[in-house]
PDB file of N, CA and C in Angstrom:
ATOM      1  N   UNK A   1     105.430 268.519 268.556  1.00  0.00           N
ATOM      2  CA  UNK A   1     104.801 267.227 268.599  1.00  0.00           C
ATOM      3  C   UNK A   1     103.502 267.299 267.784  1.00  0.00           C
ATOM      4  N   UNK A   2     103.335 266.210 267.732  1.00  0.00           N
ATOM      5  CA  UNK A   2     101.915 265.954 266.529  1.00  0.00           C
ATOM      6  C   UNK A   2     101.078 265.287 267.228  1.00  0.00           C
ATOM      7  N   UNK A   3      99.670 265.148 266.943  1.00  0.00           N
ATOM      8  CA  UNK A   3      98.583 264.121 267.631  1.00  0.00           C
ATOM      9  C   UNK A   3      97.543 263.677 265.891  1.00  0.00           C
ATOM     10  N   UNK A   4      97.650 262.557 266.150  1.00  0.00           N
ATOM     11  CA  UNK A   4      96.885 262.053 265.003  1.00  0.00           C
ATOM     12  C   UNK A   4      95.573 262.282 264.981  1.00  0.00           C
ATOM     13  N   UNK A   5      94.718 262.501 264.404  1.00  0.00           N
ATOM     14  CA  UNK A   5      93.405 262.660 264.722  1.00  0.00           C
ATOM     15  C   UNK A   5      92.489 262.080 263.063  1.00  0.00           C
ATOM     16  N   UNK A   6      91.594 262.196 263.337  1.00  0.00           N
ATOM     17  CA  UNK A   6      91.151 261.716 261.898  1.00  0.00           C
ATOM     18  C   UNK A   6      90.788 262.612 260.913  1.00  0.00           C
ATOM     19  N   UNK A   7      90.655 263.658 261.454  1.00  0.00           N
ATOM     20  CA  UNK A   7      91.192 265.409 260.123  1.00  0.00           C
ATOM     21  C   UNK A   7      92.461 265.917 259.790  1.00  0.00           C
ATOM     22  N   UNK A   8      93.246 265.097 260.642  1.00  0.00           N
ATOM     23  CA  UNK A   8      94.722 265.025 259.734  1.00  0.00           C
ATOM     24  C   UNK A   8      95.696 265.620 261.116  1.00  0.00           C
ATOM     25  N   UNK A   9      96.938 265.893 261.202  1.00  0.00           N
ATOM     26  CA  UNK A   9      97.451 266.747 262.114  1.00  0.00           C
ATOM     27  C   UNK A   9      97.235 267.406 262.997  1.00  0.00           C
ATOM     28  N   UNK A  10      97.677 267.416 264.468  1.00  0.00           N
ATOM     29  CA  UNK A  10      97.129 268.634 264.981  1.00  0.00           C
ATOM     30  C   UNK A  10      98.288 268.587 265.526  1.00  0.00           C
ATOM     31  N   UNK A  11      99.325 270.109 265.355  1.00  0.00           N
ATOM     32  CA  UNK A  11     100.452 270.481 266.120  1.00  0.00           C
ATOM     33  C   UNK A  11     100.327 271.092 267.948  1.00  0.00           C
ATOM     34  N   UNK A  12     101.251 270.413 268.561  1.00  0.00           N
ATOM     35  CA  UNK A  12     101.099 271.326 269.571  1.00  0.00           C
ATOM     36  C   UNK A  12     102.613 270.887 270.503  1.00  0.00           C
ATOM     37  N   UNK A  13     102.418 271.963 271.296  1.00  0.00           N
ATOM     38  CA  UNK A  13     103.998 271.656 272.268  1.00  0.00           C
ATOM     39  C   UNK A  13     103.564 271.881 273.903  1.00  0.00           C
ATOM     40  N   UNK A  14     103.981 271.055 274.585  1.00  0.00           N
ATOM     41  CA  UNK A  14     104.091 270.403 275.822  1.00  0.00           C
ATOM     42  C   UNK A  14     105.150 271.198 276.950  1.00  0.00           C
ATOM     43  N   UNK A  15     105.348 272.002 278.101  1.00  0.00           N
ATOM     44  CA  UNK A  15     106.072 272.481 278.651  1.00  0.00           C
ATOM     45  C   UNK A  15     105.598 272.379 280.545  1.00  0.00           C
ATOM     46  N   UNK A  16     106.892 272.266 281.198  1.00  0.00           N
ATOM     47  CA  UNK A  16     106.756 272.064 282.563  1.00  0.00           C
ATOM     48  C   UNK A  16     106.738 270.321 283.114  1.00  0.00           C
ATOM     49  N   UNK A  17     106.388 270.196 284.049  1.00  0.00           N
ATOM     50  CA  UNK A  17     106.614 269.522 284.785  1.00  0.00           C
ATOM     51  C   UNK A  17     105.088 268.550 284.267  1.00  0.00           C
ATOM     52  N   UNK A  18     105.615 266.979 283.647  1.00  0.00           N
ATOM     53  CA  UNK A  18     104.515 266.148 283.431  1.00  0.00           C
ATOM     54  C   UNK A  18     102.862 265.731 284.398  1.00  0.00           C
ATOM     55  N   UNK A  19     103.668 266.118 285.487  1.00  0.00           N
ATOM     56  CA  UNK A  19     103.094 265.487 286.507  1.00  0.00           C
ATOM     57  C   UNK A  19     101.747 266.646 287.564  1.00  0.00           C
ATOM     58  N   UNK A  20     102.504 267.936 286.780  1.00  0.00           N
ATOM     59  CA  UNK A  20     101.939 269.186 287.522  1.00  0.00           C
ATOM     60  C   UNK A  20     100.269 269.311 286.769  1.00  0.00           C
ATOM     61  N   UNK A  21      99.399 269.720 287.181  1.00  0.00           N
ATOM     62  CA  UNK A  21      98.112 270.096 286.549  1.00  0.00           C
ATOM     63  C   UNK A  21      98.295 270.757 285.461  1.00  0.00           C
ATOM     64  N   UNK A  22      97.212 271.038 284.284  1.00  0.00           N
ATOM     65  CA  UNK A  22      97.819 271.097 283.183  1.00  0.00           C
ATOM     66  C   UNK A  22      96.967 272.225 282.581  1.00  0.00           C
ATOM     67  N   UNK A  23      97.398 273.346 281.567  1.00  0.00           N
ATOM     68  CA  UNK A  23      96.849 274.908 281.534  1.00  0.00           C
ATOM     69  C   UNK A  23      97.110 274.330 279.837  1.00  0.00           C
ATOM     70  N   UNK A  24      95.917 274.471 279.548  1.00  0.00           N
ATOM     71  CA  UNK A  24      95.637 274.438 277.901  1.00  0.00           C
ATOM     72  C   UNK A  24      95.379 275.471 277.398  1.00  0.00           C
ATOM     73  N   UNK A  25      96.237 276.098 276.455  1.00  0.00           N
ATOM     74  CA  UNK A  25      95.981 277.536 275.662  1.00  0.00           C
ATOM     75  C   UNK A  25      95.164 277.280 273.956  1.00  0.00           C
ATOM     76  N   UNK A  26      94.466 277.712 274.332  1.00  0.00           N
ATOM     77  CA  UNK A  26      93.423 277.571 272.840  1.00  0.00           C
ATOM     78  C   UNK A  26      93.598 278.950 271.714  1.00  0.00           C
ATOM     79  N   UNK A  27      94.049 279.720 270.845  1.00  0.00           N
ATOM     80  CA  UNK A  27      94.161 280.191 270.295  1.00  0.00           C
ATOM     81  C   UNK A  27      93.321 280.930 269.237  1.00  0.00           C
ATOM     82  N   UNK A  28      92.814 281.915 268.563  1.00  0.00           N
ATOM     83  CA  UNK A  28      91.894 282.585 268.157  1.00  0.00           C
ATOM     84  C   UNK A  28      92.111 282.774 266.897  1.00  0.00           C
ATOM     85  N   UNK A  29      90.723 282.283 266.058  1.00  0.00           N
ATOM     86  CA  UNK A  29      90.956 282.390 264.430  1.00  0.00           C
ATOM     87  C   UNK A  29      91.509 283.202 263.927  1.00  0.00           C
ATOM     88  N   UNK A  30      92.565 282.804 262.978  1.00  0.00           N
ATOM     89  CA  UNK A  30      93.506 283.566 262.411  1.00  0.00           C
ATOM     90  C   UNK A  30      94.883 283.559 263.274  1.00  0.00           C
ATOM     91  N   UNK A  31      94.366 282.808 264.117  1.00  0.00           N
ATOM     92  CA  UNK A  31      95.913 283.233 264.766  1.00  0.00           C
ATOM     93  C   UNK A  31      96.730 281.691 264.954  1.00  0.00           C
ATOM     94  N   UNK A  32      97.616 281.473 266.077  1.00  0.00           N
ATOM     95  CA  UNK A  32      98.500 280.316 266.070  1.00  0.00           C
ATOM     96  C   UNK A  32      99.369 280.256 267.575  1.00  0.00           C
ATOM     97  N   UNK A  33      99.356 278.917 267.565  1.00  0.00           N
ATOM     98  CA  UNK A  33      99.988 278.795 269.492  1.00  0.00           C
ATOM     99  C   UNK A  33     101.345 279.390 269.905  1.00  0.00           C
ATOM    100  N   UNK A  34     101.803 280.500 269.047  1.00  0.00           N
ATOM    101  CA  UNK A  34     102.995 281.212 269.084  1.00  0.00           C
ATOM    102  C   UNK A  34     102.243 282.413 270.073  1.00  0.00           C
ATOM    103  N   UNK A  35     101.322 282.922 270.052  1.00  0.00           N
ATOM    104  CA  UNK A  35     101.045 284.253 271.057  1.00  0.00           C
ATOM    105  C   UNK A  35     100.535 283.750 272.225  1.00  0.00           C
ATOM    106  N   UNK A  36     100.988 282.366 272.873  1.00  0.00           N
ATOM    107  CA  UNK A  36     101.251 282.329 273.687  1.00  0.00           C
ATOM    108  C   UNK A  36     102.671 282.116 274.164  1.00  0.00           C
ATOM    109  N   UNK A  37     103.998 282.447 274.232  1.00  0.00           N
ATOM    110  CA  UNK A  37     105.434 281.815 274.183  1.00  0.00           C
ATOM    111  C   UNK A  37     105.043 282.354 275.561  1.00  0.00           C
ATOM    112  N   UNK A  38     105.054 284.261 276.140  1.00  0.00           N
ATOM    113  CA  UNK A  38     105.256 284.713 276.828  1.00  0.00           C
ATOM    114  C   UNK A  38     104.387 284.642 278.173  1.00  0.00           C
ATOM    115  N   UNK A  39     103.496 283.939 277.754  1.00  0.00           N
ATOM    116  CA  UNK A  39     102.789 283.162 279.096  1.00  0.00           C
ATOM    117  C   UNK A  39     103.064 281.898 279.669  1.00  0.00           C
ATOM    118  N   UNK A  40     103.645 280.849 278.141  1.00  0.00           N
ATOM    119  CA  UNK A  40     104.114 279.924 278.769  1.00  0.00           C
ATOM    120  C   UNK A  40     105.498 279.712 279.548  1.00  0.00           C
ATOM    121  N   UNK A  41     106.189 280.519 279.271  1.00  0.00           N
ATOM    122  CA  UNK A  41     107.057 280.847 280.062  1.00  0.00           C
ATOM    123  C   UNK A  41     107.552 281.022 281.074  1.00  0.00           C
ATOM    124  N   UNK A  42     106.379 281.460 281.894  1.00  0.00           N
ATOM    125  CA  UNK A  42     106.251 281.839 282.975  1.00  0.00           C
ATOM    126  C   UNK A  42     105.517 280.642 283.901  1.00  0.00           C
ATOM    127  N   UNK A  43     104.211 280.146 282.736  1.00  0.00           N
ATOM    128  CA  UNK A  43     103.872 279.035 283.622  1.00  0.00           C
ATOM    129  C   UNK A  43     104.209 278.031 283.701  1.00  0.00           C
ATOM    130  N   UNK A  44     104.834 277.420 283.181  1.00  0.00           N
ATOM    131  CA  UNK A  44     105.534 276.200 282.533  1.00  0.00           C
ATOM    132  C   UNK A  44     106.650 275.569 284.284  1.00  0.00           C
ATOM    133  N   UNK A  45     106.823 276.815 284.668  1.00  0.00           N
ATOM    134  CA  UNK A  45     107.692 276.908 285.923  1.00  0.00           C
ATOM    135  C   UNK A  45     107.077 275.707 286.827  1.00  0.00           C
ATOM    136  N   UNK A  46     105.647 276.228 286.980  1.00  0.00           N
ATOM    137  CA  UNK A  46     104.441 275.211 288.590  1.00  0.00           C
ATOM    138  C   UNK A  46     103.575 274.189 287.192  1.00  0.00           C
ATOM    139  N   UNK A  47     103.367 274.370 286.203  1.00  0.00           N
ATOM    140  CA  UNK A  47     102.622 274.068 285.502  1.00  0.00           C
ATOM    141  C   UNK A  47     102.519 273.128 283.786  1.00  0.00           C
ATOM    142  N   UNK A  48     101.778 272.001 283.737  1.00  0.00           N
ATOM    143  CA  UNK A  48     101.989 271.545 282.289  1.00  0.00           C
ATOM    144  C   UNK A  48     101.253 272.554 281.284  1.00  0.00           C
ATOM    145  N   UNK A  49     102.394 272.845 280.750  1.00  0.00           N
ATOM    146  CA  UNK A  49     101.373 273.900 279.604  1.00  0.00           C
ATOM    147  C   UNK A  49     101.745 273.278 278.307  1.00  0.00           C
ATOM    148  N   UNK A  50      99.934 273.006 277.515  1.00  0.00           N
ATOM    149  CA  UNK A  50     100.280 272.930 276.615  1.00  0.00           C
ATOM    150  C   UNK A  50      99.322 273.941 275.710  1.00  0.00           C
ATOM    151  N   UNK A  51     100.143 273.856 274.595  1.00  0.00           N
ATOM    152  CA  UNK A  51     100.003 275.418 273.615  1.00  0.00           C
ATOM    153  C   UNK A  51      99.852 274.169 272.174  1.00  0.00           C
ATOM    154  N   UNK A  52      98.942 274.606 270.950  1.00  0.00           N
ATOM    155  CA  UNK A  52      98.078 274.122 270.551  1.00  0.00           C
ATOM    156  C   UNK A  52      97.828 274.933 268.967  1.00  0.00           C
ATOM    157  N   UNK A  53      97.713 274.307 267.712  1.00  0.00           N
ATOM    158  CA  UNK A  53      97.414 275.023 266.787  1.00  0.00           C
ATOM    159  C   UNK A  53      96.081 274.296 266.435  1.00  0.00           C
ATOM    160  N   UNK A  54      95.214 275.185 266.162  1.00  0.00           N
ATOM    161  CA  UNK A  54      93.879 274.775 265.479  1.00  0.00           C
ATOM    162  C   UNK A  54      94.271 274.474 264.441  1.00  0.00           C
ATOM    163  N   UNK A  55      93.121 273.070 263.933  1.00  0.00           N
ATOM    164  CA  UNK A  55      93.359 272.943 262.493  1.00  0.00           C
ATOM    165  C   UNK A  55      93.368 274.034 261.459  1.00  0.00           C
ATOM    166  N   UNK A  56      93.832 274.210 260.519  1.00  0.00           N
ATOM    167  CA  UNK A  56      94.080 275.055 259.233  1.00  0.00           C
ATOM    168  C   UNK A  56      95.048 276.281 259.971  1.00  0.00           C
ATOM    169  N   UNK A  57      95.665 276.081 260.976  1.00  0.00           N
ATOM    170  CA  UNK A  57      96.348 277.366 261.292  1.00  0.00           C
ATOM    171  C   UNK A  57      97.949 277.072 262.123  1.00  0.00           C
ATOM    172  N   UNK A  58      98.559 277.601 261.786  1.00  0.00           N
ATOM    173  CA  UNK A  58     100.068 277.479 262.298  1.00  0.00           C
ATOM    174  C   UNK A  58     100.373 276.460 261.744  1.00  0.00           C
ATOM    175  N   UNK A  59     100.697 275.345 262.391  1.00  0.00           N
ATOM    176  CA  UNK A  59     102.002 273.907 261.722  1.00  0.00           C
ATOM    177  C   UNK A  59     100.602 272.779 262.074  1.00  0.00           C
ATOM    178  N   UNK A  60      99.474 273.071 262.239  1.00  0.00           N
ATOM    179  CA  UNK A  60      98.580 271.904 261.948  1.00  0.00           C
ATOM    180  C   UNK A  60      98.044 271.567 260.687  1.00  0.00           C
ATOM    181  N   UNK A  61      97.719 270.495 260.129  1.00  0.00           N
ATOM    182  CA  UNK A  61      97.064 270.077 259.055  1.00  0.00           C
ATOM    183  C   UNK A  61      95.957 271.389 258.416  1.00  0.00           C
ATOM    184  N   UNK A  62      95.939 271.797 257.129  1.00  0.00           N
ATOM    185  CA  UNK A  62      94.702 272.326 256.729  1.00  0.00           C
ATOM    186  C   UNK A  62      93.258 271.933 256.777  1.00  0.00           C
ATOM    187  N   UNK A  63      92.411 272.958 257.222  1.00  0.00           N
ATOM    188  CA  UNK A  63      91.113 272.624 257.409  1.00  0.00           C
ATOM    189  C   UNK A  63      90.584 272.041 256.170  1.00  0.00           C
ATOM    190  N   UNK A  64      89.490 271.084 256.097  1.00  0.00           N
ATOM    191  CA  UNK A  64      88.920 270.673 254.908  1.00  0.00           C
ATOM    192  C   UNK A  64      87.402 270.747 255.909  1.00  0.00           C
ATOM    193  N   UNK A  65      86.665 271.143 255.487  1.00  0.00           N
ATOM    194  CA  UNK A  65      85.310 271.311 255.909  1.00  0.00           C
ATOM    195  C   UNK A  65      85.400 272.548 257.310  1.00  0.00           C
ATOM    196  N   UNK A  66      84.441 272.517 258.317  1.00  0.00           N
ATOM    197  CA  UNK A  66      84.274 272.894 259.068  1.00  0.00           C
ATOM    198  C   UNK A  66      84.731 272.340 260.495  1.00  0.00           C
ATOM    199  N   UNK A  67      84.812 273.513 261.155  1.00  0.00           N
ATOM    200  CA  UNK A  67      85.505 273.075 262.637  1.00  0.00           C
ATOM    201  C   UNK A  67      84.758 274.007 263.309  1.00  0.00           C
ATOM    202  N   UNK A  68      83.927 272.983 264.187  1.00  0.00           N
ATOM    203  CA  UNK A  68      83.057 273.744 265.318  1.00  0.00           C
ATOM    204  C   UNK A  68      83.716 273.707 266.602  1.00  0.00           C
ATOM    205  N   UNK A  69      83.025 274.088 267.781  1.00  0.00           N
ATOM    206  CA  UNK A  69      83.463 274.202 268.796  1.00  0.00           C
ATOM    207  C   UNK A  69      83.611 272.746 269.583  1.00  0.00           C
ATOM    208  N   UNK A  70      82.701 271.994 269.282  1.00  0.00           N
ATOM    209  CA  UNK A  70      82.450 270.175 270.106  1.00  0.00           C
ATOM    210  C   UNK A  70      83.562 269.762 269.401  1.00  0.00           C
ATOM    211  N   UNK A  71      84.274 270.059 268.308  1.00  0.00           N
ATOM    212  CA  UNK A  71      84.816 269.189 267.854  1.00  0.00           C
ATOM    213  C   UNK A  71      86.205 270.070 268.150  1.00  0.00           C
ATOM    214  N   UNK A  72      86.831 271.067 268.467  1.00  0.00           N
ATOM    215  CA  UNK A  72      87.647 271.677 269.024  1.00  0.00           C
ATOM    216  C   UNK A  72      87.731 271.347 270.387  1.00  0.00           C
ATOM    217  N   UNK A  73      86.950 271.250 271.226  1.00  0.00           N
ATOM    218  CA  UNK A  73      86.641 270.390 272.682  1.00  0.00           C
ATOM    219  C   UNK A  73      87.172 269.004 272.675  1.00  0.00           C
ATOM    220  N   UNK A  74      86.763 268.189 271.576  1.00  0.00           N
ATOM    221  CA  UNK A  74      87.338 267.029 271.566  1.00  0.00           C
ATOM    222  C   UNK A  74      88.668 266.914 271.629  1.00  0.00           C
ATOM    223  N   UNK A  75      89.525 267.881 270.947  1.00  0.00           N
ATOM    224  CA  UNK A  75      90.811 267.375 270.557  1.00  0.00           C
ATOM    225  C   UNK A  75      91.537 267.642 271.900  1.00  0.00           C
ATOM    226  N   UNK A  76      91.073 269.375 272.650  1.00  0.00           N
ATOM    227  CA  UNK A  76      91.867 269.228 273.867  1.00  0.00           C
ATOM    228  C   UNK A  76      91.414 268.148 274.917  1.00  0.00           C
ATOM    229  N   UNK A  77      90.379 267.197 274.657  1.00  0.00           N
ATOM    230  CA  UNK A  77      90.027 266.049 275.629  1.00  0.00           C
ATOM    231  C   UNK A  77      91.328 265.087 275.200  1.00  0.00           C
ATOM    232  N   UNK A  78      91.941 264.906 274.360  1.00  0.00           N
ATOM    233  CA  UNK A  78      92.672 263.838 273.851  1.00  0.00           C
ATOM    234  C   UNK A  78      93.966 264.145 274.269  1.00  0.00           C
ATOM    235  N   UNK A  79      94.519 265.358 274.539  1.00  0.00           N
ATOM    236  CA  UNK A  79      96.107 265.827 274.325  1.00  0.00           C
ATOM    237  C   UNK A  79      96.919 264.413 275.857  1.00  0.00           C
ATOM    238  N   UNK A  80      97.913 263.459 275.451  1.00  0.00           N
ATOM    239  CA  UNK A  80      98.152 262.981 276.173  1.00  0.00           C
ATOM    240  C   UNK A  80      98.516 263.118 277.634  1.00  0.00           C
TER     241      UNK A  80
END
């Protein structure tokens, strides 16, 4: 799934039960919401997990400027 944002793309995927509280995995420069599969896996069971690519990394839009932390905060405020 995709979320529009106004820096372009942001990929991420959705697992478990809609309704259950929800475990956001944030991912570490250079890397991509694939090193989490083996956690979500497990939580996905009691839990909404969603797993998440930072801009310029994995299947999200490329970075064009800078990406701080407030503005990385923002996007997991938005995830539907």
């Amino acid at each position: 799934m995709v979320l529009k944002t106004e820096s372009g793309l942001i990929y991420y995927e959705e697992q478990g039960p809609k309704s259950a509280p929800a475990v956001i995995f944030t991912h570490g420069g250079g890397l991509n919401s694939g090193m989490f599969k083996a956690q979500a896996s497990v939580l996905r069971k009691k839990y909404r997990v969603i797993t998440w690519d930072l801009q310029g990394h994995g299947r999200s839009a490329p970075l064009h400027g800078n990406l701080d932390v407030p503005e990385m905060a923002d996007y997991q405020a938005v995830f539907p």
